[in-house]
PDB file of N, CA and C in Angstrom:
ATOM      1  N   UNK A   1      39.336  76.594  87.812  1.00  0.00           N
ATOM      2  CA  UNK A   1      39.701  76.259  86.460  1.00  0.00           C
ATOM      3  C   UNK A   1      41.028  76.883  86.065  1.00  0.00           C
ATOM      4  N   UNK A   2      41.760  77.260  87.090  1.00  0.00           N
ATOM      5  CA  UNK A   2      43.159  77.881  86.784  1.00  0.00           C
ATOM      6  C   UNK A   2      43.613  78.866  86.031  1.00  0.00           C
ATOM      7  N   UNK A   3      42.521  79.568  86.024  1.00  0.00           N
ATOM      8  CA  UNK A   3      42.534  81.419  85.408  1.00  0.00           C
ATOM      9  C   UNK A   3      42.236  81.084  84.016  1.00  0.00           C
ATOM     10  N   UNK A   4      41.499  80.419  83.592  1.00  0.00           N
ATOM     11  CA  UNK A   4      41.051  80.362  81.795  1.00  0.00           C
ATOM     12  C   UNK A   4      39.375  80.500  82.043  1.00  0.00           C
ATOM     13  N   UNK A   5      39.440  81.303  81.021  1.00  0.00           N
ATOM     14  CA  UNK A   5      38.072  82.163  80.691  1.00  0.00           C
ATOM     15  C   UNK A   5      37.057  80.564  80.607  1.00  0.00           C
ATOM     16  N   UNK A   6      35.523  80.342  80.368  1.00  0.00           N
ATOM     17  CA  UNK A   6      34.668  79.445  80.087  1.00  0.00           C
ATOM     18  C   UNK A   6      34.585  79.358  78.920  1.00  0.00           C
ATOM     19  N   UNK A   7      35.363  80.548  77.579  1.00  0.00           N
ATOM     20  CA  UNK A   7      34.813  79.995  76.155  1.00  0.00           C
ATOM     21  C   UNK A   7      35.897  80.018  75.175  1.00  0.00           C
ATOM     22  N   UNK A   8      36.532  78.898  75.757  1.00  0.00           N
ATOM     23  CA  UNK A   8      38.115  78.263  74.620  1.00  0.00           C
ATOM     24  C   UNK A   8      37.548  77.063  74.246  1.00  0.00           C
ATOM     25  N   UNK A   9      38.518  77.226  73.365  1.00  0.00           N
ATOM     26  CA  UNK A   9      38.402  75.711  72.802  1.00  0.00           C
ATOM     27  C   UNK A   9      39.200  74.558  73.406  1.00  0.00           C
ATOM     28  N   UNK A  10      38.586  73.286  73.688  1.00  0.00           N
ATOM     29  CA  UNK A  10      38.646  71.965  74.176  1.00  0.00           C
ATOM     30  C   UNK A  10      39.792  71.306  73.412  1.00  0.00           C
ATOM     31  N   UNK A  11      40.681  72.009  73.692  1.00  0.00           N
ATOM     32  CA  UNK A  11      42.102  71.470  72.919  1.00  0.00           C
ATOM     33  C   UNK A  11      42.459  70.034  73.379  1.00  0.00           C
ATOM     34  N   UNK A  12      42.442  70.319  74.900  1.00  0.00           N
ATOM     35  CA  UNK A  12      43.330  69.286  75.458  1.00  0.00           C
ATOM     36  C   UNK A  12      41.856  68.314  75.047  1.00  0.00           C
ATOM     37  N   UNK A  13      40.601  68.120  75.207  1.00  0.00           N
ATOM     38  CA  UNK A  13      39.819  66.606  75.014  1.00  0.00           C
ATOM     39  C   UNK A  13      39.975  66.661  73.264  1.00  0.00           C
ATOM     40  N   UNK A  14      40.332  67.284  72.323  1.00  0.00           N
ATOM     41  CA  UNK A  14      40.503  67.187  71.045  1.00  0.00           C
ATOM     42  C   UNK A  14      41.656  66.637  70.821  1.00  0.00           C
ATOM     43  N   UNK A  15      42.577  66.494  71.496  1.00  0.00           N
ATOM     44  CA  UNK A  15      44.342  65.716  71.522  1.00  0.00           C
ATOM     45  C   UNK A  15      43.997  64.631  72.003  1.00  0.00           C
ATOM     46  N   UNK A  16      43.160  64.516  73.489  1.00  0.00           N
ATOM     47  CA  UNK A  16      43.036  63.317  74.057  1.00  0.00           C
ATOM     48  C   UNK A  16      42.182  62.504  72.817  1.00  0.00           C
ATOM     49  N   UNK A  17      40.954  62.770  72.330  1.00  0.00           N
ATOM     50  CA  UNK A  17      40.066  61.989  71.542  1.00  0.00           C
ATOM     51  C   UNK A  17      41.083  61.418  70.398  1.00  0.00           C
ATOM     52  N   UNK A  18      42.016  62.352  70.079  1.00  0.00           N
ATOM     53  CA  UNK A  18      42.736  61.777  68.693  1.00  0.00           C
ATOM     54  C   UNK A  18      43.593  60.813  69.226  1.00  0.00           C
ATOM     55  N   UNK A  19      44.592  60.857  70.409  1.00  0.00           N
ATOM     56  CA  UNK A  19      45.595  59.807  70.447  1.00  0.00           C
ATOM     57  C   UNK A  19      44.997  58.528  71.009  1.00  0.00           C
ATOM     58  N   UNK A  20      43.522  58.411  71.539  1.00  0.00           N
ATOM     59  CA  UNK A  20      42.732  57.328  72.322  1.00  0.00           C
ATOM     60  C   UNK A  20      42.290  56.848  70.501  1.00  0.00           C
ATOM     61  N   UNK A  21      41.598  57.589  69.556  1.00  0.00           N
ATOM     62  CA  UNK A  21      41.429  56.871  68.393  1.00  0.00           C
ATOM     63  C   UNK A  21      42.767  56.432  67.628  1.00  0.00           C
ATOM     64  N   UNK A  22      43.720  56.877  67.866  1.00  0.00           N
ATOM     65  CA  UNK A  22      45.404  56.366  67.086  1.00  0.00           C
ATOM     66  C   UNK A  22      45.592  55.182  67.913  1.00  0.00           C
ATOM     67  N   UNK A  23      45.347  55.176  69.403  1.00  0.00           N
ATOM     68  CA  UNK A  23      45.907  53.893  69.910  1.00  0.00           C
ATOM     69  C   UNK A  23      45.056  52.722  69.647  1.00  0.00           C
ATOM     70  N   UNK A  24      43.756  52.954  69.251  1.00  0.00           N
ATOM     71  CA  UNK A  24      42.805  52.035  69.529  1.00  0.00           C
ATOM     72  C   UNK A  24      42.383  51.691  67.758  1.00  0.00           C
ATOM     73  N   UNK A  25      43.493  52.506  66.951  1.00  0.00           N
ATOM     74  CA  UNK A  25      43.670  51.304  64.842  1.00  0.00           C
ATOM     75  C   UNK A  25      45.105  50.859  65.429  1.00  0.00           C
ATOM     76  N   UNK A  26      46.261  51.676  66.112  1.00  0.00           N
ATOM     77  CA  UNK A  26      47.117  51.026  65.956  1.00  0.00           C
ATOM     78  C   UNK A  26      47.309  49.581  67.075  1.00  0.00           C
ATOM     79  N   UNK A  27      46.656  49.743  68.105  1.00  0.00           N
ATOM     80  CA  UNK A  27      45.931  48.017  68.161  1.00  0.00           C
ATOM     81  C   UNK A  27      45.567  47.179  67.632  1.00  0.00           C
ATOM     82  N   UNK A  28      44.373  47.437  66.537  1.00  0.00           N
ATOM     83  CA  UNK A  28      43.726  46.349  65.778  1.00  0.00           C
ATOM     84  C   UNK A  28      44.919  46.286  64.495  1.00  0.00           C
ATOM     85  N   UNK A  29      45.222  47.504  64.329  1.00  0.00           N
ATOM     86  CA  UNK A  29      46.467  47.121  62.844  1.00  0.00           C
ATOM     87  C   UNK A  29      47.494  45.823  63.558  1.00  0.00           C
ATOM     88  N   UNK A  30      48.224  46.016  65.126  1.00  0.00           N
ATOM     89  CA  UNK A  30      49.120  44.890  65.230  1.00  0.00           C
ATOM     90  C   UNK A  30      48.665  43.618  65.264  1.00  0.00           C
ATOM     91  N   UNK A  31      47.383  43.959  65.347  1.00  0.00           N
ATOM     92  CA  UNK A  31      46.178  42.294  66.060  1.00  0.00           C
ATOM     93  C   UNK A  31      46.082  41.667  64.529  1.00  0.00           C
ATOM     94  N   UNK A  32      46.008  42.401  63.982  1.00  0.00           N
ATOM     95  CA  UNK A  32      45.226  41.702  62.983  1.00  0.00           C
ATOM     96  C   UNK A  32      46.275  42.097  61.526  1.00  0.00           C
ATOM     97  N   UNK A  33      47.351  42.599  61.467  1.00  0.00           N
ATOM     98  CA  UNK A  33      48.073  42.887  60.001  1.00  0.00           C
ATOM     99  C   UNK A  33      49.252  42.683  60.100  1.00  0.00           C
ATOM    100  N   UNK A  34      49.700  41.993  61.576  1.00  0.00           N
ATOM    101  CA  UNK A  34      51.665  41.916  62.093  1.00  0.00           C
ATOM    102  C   UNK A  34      51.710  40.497  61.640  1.00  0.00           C
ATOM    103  N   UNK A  35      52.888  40.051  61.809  1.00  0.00           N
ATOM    104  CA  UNK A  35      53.419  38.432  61.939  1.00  0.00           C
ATOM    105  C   UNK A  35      54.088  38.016  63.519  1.00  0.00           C
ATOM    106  N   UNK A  36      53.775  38.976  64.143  1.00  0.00           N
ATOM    107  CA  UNK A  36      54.051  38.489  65.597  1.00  0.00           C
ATOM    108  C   UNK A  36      54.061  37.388  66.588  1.00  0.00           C
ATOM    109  N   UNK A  37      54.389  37.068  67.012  1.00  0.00           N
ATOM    110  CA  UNK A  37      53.889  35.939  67.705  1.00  0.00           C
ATOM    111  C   UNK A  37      52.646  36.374  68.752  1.00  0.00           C
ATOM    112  N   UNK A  38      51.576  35.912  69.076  1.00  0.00           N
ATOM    113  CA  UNK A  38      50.518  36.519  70.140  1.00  0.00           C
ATOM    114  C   UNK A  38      50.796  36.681  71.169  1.00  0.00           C
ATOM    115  N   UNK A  39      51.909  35.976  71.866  1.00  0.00           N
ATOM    116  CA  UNK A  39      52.560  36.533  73.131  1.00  0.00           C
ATOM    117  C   UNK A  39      52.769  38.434  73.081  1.00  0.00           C
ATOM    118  N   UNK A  40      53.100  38.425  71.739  1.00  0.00           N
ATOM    119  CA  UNK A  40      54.024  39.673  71.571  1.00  0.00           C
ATOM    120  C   UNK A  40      52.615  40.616  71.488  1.00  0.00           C
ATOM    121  N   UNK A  41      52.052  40.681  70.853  1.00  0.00           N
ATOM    122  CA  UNK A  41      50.720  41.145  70.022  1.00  0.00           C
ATOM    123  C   UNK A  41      49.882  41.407  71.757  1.00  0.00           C
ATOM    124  N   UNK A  42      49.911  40.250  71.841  1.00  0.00           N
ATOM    125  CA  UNK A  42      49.257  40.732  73.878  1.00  0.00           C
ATOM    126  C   UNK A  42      49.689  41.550  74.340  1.00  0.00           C
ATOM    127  N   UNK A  43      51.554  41.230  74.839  1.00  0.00           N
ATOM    128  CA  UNK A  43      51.820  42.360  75.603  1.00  0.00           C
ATOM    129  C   UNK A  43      52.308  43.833  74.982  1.00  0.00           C
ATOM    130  N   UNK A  44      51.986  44.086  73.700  1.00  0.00           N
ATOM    131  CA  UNK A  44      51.789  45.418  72.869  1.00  0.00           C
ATOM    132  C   UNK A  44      50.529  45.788  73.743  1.00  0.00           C
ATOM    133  N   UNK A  45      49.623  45.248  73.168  1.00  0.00           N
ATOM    134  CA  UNK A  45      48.331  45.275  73.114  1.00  0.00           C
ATOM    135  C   UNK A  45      47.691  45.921  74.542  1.00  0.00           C
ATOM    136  N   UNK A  46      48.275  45.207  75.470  1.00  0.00           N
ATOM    137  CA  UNK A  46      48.207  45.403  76.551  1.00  0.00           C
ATOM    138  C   UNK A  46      48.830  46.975  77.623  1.00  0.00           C
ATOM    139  N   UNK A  47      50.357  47.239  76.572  1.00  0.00           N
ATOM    140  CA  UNK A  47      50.860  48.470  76.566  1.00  0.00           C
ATOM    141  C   UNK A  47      50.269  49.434  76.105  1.00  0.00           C
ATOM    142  N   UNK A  48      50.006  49.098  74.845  1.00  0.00           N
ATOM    143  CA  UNK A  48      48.799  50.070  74.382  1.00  0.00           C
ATOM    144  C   UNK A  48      47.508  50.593  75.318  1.00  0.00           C
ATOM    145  N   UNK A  49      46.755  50.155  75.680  1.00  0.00           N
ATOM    146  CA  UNK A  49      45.974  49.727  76.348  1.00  0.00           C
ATOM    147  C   UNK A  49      46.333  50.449  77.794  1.00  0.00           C
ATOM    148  N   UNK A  50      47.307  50.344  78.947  1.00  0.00           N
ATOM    149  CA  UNK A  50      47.884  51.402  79.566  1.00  0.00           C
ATOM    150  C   UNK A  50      47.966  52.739  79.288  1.00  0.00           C
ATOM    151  N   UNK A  51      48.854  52.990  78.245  1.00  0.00           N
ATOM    152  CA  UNK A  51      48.958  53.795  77.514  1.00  0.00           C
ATOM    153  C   UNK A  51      47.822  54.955  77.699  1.00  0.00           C
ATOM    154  N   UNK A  52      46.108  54.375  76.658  1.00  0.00           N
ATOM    155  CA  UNK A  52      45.379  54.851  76.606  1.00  0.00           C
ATOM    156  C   UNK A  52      44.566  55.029  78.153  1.00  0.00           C
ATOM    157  N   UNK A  53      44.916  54.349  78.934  1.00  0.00           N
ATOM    158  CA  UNK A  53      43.871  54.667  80.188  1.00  0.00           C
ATOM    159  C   UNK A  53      44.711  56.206  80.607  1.00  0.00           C
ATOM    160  N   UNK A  54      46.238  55.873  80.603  1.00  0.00           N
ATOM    161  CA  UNK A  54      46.482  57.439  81.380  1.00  0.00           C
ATOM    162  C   UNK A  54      46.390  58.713  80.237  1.00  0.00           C
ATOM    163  N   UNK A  55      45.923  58.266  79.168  1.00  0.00           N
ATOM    164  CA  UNK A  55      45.553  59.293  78.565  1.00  0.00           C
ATOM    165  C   UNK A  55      44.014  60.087  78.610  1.00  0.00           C
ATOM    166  N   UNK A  56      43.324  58.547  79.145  1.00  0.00           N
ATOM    167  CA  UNK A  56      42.038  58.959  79.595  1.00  0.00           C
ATOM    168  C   UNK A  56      42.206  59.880  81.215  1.00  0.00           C
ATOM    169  N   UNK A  57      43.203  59.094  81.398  1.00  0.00           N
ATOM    170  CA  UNK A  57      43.148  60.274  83.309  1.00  0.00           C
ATOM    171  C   UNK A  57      43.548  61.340  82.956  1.00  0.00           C
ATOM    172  N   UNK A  58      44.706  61.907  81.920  1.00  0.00           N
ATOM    173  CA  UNK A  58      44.750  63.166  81.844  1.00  0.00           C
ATOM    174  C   UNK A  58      44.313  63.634  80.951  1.00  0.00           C
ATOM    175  N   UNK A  59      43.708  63.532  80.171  1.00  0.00           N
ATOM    176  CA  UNK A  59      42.951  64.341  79.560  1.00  0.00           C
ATOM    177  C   UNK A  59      41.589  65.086  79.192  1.00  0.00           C
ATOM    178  N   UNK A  60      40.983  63.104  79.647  1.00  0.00           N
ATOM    179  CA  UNK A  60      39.575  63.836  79.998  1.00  0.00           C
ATOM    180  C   UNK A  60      38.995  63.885  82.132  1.00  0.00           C
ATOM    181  N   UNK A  61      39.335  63.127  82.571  1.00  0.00           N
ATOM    182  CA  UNK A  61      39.679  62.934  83.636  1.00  0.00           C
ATOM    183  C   UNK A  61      39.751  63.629  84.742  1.00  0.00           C
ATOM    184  N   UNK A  62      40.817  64.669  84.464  1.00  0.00           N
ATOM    185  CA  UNK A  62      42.051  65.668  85.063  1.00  0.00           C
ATOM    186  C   UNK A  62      42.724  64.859  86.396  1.00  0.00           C
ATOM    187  N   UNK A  63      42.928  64.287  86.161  1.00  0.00           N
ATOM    188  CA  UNK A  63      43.579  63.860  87.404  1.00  0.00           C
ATOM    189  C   UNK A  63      44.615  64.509  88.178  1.00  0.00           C
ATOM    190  N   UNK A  64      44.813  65.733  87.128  1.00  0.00           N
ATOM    191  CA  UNK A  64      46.372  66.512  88.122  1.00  0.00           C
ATOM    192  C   UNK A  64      45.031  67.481  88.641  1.00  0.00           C
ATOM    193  N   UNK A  65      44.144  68.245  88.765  1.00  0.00           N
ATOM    194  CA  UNK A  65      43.248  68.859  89.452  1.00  0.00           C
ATOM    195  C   UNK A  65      42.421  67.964  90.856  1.00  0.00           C
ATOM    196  N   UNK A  66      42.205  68.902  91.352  1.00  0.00           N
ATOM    197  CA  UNK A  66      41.134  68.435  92.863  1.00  0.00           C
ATOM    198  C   UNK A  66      42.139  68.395  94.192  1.00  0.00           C
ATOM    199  N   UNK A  67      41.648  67.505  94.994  1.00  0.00           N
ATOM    200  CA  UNK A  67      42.476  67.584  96.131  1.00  0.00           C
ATOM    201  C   UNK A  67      42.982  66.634  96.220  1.00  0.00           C
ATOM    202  N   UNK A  68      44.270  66.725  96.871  1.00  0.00           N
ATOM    203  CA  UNK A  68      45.075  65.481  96.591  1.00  0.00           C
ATOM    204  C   UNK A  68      44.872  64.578  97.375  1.00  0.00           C
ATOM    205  N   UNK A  69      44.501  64.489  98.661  1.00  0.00           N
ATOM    206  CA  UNK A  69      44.321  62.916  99.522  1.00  0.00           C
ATOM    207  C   UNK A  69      43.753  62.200  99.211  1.00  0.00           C
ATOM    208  N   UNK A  70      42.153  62.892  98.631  1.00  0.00           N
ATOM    209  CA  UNK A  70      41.042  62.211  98.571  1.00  0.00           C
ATOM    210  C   UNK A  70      41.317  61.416  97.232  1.00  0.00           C
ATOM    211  N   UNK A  71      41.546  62.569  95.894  1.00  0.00           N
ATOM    212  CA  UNK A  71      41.853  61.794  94.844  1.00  0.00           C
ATOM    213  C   UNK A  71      42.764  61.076  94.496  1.00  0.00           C
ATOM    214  N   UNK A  72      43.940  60.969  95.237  1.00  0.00           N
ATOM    215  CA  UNK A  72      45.113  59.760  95.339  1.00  0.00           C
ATOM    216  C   UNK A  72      44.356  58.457  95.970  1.00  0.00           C
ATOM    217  N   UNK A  73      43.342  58.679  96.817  1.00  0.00           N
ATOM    218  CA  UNK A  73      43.151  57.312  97.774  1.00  0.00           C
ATOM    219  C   UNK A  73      41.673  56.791  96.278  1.00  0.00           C
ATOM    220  N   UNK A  74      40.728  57.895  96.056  1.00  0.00           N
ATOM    221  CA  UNK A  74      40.162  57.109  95.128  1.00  0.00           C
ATOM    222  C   UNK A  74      40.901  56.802  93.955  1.00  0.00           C
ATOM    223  N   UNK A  75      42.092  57.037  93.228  1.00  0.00           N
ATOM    224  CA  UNK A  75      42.701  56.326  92.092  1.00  0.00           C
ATOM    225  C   UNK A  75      43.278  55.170  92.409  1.00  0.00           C
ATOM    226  N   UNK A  76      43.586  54.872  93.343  1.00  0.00           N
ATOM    227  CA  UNK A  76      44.065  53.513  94.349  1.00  0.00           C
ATOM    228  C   UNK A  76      43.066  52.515  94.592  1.00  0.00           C
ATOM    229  N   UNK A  77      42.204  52.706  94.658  1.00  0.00           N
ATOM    230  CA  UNK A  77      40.502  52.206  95.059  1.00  0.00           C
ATOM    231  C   UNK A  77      40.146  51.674  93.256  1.00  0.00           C
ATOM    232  N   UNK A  78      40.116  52.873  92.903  1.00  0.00           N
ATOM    233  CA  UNK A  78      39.619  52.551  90.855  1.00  0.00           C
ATOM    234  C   UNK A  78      40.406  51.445  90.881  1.00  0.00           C
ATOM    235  N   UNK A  79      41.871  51.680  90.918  1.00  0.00           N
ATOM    236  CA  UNK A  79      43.169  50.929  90.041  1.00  0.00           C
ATOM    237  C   UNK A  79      42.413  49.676  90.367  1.00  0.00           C
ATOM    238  N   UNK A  80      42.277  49.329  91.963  1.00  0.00           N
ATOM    239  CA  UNK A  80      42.407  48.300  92.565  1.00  0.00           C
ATOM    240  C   UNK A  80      41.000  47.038  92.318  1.00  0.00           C
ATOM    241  N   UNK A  81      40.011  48.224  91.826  1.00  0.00           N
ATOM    242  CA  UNK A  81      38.896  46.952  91.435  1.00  0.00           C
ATOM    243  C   UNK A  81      38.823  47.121  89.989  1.00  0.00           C
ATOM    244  N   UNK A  82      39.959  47.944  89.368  1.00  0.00           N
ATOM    245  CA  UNK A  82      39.822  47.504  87.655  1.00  0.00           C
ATOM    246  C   UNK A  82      41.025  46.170  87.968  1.00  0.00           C
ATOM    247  N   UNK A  83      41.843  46.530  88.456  1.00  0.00           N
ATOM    248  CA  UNK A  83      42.757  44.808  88.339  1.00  0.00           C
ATOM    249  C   UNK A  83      41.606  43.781  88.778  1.00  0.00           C
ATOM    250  N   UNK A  84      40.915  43.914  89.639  1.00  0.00           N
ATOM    251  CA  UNK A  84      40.125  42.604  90.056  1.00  0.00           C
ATOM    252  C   UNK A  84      39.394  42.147  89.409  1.00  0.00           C
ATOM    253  N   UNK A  85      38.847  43.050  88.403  1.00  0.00           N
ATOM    254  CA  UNK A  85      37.716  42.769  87.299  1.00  0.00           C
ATOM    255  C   UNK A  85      38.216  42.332  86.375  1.00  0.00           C
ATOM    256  N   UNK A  86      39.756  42.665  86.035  1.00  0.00           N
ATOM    257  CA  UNK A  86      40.713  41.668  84.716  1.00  0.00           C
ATOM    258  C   UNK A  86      40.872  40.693  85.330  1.00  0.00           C
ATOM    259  N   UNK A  87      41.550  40.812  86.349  1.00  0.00           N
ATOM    260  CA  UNK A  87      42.231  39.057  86.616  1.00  0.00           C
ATOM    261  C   UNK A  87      41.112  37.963  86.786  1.00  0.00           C
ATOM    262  N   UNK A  88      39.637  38.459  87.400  1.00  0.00           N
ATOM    263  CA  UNK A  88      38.999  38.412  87.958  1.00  0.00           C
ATOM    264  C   UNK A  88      38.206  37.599  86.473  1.00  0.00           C
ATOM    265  N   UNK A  89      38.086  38.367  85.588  1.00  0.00           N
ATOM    266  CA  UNK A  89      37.564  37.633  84.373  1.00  0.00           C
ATOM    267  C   UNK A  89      38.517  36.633  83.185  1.00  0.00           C
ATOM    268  N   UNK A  90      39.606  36.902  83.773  1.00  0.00           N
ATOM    269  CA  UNK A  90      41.055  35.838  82.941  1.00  0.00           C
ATOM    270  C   UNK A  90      40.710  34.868  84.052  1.00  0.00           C
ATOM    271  N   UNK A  91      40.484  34.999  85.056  1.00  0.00           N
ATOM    272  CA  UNK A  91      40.065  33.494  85.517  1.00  0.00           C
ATOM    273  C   UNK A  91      39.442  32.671  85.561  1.00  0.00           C
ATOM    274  N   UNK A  92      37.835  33.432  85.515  1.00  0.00           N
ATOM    275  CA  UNK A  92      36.602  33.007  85.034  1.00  0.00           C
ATOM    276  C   UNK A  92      36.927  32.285  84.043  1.00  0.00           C
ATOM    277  N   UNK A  93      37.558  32.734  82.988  1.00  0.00           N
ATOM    278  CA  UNK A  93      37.515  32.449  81.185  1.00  0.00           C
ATOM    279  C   UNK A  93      38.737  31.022  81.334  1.00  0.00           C
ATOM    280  N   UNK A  94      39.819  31.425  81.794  1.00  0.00           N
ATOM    281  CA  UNK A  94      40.319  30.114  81.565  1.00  0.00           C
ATOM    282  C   UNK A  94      39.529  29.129  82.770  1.00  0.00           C
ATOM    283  N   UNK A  95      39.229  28.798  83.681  1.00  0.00           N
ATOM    284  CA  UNK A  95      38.345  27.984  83.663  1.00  0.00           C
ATOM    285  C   UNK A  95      37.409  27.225  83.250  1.00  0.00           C
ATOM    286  N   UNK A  96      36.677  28.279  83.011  1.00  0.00           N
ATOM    287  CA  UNK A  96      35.485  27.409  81.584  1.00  0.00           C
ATOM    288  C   UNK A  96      36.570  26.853  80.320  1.00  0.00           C
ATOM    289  N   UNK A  97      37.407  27.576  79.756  1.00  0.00           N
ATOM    290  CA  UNK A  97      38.451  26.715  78.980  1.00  0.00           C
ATOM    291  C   UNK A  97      39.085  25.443  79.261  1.00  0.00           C
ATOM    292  N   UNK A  98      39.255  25.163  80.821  1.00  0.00           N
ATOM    293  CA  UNK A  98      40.184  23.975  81.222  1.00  0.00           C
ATOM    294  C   UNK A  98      38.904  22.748  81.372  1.00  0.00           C
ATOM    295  N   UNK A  99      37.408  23.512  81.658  1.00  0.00           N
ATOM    296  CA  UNK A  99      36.830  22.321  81.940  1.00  0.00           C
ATOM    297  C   UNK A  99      36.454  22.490  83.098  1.00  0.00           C
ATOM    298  N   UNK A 100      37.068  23.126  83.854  1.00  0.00           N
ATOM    299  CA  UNK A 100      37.411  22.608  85.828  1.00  0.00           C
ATOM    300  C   UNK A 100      35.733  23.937  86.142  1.00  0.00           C
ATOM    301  N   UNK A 101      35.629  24.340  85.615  1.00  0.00           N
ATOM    302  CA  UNK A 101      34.610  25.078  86.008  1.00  0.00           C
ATOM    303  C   UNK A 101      33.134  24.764  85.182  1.00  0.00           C
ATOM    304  N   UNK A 102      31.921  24.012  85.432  1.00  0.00           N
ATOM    305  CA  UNK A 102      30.488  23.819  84.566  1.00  0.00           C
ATOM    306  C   UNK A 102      30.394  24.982  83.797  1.00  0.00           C
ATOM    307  N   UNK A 103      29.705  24.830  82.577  1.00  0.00           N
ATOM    308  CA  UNK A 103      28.926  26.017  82.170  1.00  0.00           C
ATOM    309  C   UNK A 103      27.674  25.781  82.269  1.00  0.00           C
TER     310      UNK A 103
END
């Protein structure tokens, strides 16, 4: 634990909890209170959204702790079946949208 005693206070998950709740009104504020075009509003949205995952790796996470081979090859592994599960369901979805797929 890098020379800190067991009874401090949880600063760093008290920063992380606040900027994961700031990113996640100032999302719905652009979604729902901008004049944007939705192209734009997506790829905010979507920045945002980045944003908050590496705030989830470092803060609650730790991703700069452990050993490095193992946990470089499993964040590569995560990354790689959270993309598959987005693209993976943007495809599903526009399908059933075009028709080309039964429901």
């Amino acid at each position: 634990m890098s020379g800190q005693s067991n009874n401090h206070f949880p600063w760093n998950h008290v920063l992380g909890f606040a900027l994961s709740i700031f990113l996640t009104v100032l999302a719905v504020w652009i979604a729902l209170y901008t004049s944007l075009s939705v192209t734009a509003v997506i790829w905010i949205i979507v920045g945002l959204a980045v944003l908050q995952a590496l705030v989830q790796l470092f803060m609650f996470m730790h991703v700069r702790e452990g050993e490095g081979r193992i946990q470089t090859t499993t964040m590569y592994y995560s990354a790689g079946i959270g993309i598959i599960i987005v693209f993976g369901t943007i495809w599903v979805i526009q399908s059933i949208m075009s028709g080309s797929m039964p429901m």
